[in-house]
Protein backbone atom coordinates (compact mmCIF):
# COMPACT_ATOMS: atom_id res chain seq x y z
CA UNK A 1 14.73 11.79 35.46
CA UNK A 2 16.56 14.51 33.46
CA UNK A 3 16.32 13.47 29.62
CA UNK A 4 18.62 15.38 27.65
CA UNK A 5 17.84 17.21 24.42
CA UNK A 6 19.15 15.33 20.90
CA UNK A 7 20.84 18.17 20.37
CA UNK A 8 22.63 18.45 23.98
CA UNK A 9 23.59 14.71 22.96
CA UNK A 10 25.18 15.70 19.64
CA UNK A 11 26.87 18.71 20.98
CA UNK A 12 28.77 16.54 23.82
CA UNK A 13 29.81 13.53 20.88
CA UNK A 14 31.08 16.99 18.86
CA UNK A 15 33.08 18.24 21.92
CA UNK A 16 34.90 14.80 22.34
CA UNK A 17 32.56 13.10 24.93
CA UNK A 18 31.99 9.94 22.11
CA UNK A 19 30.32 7.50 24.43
CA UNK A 20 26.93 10.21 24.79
CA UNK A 21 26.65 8.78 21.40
CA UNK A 22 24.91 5.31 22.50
CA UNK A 23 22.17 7.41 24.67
CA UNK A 24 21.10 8.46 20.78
CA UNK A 25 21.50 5.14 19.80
CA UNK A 26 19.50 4.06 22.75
CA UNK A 27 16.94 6.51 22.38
CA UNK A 28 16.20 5.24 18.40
CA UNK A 29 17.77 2.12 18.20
CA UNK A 30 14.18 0.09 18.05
CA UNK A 31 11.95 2.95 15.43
CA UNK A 32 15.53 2.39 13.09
CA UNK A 33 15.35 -1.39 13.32
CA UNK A 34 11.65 -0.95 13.02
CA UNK A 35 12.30 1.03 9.78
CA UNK A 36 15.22 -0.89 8.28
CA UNK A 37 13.25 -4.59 8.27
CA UNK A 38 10.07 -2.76 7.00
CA UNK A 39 12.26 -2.05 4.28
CA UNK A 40 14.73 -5.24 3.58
CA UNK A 41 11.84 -7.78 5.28
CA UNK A 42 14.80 -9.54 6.65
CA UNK A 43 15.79 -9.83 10.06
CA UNK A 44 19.82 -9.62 9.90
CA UNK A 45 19.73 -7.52 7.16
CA UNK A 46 17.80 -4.96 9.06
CA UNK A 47 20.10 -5.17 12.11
CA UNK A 48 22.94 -4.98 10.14
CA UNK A 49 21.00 -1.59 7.83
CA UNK A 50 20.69 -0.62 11.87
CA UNK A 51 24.67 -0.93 12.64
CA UNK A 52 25.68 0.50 9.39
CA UNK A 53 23.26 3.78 9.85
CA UNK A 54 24.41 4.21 13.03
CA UNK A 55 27.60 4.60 12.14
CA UNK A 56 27.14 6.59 9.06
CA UNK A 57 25.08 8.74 11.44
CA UNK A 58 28.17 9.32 13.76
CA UNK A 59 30.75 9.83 11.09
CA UNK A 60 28.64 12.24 9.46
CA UNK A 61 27.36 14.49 12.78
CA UNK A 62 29.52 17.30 12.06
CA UNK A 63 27.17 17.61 8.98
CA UNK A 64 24.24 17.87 10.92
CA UNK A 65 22.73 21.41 10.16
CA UNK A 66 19.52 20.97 12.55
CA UNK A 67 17.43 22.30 9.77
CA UNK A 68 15.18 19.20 11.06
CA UNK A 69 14.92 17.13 13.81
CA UNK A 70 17.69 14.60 14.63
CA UNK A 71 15.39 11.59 14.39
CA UNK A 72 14.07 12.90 11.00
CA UNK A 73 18.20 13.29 9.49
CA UNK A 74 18.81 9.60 11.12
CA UNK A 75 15.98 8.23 9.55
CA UNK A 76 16.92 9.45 6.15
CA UNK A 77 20.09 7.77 6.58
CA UNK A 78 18.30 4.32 7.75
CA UNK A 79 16.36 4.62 4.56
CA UNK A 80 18.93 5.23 1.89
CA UNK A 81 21.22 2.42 3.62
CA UNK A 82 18.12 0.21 3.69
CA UNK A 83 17.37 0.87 -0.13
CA UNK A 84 20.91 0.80 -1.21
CA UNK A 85 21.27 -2.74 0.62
CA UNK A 86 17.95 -3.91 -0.85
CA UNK A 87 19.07 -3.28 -4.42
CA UNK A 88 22.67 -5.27 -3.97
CA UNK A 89 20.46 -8.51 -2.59
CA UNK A 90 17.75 -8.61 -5.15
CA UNK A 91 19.47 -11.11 -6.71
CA UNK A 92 20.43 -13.23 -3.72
CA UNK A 93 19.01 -16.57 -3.23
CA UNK A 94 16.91 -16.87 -0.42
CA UNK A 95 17.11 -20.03 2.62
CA UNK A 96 14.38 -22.06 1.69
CA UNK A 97 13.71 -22.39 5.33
CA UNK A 98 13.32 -18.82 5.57
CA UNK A 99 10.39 -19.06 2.98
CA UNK A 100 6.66 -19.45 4.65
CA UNK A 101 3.73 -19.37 1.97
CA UNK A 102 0.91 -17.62 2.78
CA UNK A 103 -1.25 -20.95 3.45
CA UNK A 104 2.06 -22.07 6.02
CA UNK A 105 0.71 -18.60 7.95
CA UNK A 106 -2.46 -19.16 7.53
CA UNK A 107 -2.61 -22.68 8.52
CA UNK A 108 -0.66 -22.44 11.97
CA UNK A 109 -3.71 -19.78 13.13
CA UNK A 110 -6.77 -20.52 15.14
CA UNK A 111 -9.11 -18.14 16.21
CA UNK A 112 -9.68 -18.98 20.19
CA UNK A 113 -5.14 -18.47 19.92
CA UNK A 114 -5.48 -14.58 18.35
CA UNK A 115 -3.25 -12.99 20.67
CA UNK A 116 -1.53 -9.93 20.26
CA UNK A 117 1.67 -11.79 18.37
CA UNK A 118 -0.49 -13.34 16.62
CA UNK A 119 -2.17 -9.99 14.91
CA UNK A 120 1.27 -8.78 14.93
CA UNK A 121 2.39 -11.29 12.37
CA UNK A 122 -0.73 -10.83 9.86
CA UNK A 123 -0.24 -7.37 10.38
CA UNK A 124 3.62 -7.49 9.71
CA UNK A 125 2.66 -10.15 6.64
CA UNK A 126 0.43 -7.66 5.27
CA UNK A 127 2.98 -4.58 5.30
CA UNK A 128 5.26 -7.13 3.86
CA UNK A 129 3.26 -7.24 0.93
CA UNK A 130 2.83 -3.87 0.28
CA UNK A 131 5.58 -2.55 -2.23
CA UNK A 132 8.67 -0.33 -1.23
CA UNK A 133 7.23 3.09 -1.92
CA UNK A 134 3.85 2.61 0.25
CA UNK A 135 5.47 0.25 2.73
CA UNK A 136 8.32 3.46 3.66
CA UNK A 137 5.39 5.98 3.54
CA UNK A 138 3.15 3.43 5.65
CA UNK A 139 5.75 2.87 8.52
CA UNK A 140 7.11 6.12 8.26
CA UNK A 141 3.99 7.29 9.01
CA UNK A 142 2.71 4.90 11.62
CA UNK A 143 5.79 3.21 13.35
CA UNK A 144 7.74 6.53 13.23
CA UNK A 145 4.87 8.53 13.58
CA UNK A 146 7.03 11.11 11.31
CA UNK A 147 4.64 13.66 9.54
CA UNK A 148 3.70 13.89 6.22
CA UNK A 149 6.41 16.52 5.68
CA UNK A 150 8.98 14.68 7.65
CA UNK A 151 8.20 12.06 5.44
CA UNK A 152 8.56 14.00 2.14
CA UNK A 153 12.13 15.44 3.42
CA UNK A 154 13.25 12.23 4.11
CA UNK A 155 12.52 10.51 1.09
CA UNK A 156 12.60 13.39 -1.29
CA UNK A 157 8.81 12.68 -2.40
CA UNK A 158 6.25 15.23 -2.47
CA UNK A 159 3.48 15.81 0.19
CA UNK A 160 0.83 15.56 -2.05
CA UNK A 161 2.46 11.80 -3.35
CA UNK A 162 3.00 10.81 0.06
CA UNK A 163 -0.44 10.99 0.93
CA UNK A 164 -1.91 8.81 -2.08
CA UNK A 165 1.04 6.39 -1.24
CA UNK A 166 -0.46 6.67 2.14
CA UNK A 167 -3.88 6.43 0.75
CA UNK A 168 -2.94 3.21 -1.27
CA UNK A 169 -1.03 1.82 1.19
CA UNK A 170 -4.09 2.12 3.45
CA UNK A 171 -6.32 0.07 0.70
CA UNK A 172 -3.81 -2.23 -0.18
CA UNK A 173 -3.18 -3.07 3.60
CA UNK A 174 -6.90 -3.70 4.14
CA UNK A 175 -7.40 -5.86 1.35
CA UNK A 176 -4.13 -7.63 2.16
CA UNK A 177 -5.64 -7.98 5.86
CA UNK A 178 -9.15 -9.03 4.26
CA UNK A 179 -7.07 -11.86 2.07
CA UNK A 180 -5.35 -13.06 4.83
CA UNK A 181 -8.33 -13.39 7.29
CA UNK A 182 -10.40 -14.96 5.00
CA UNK A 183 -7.74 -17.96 3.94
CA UNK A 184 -8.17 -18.14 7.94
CA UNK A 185 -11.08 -18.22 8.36
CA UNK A 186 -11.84 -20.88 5.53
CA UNK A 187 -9.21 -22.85 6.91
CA UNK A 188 -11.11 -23.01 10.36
CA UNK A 189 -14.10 -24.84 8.54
């Protein structure tokens, strides 16, 4: 099947042809809704980061200089909406249903039921707990599979700061792991 380039894409939303615009959003949709809950932790308010980048992403084209990739100018946008929407809900109360303690997840695991969704969510707890700076640079990374300079020109950071925020993220995500096999484990006895 013929893919077409980003850039073919962008060129035939510029021209007038607005509906090539949802084969981008097709194309990215899931790494940018990947990306935004990474960074809020909350399922709506990632979807709605997601909508609201999207958009910003479309109103702004014509300002797309191609200077780097498409994915890489997106993502910047996902990022800055994400933060910007994280810092006007620090101070909302969260659901208390919404709220699962760490020995809640630990406690509703068995070992002979590890399945894939299962590492998923001790994986996804553990990112959780890493903070902002090392959880971006972590899924950036990982989940984007961005580079290290990608990284740096999407979140204005240097390259040699990425990679100890990569580094620590690395150790804290191990030891975060580590914590939450062990509860598991000590739970199974």
């Amino acid at each position: 099947m013929n893919h077409p380039t980003d850039q073919t894409i962008i060129n035939k939303v510029l021209a007038g042809e607005v509906s090539a615009y949802s084969l981008l959003v097709d194309r990215y949709s899931s790494m940018v809704f990947t990306l935004a809950y990474n960074i809020i932790l909350n399922r709506e308010d990632a979807e709605e980061v997601a909508q609201d980048a999207f958009v910003k992403a479309f109103t702004s084209l014509q300002s797309f200089k191609q200077q780097s990739k498409f994915s890489t100018w997106l993502y910047r946008i996902v990022v800055n909406t994400a933060l910007n929407k994280k810092k006007l809900h620090k101070l909302v109360i969260v659901d208390i249903d919404e709220q699962i303690t760490e020995e809640e997840l630990a406690g509703s695991y068995s070992l002979p039921q590890y399945e894939s969704k299962d590492m998923k969510q001790f994986v996804q707890s553990a990112v959780s707990a890493l903070p902002d700076n090392e959880r971006i640079c972590i899924t950036l990374f990982y989940l984007n599979e961005l580079s290290v300079n990608e990284i740096g020109e999407l979140t204005g950071i240097t390259t040699a700061n990425i990679k100890v925020l990569l580094h620590r993220g690395r150790k804290h995500l191990y030891d975060k792991l580590n914590e939450l096999l062990r509860t598991e484990l000590s739970n199974l006895r």
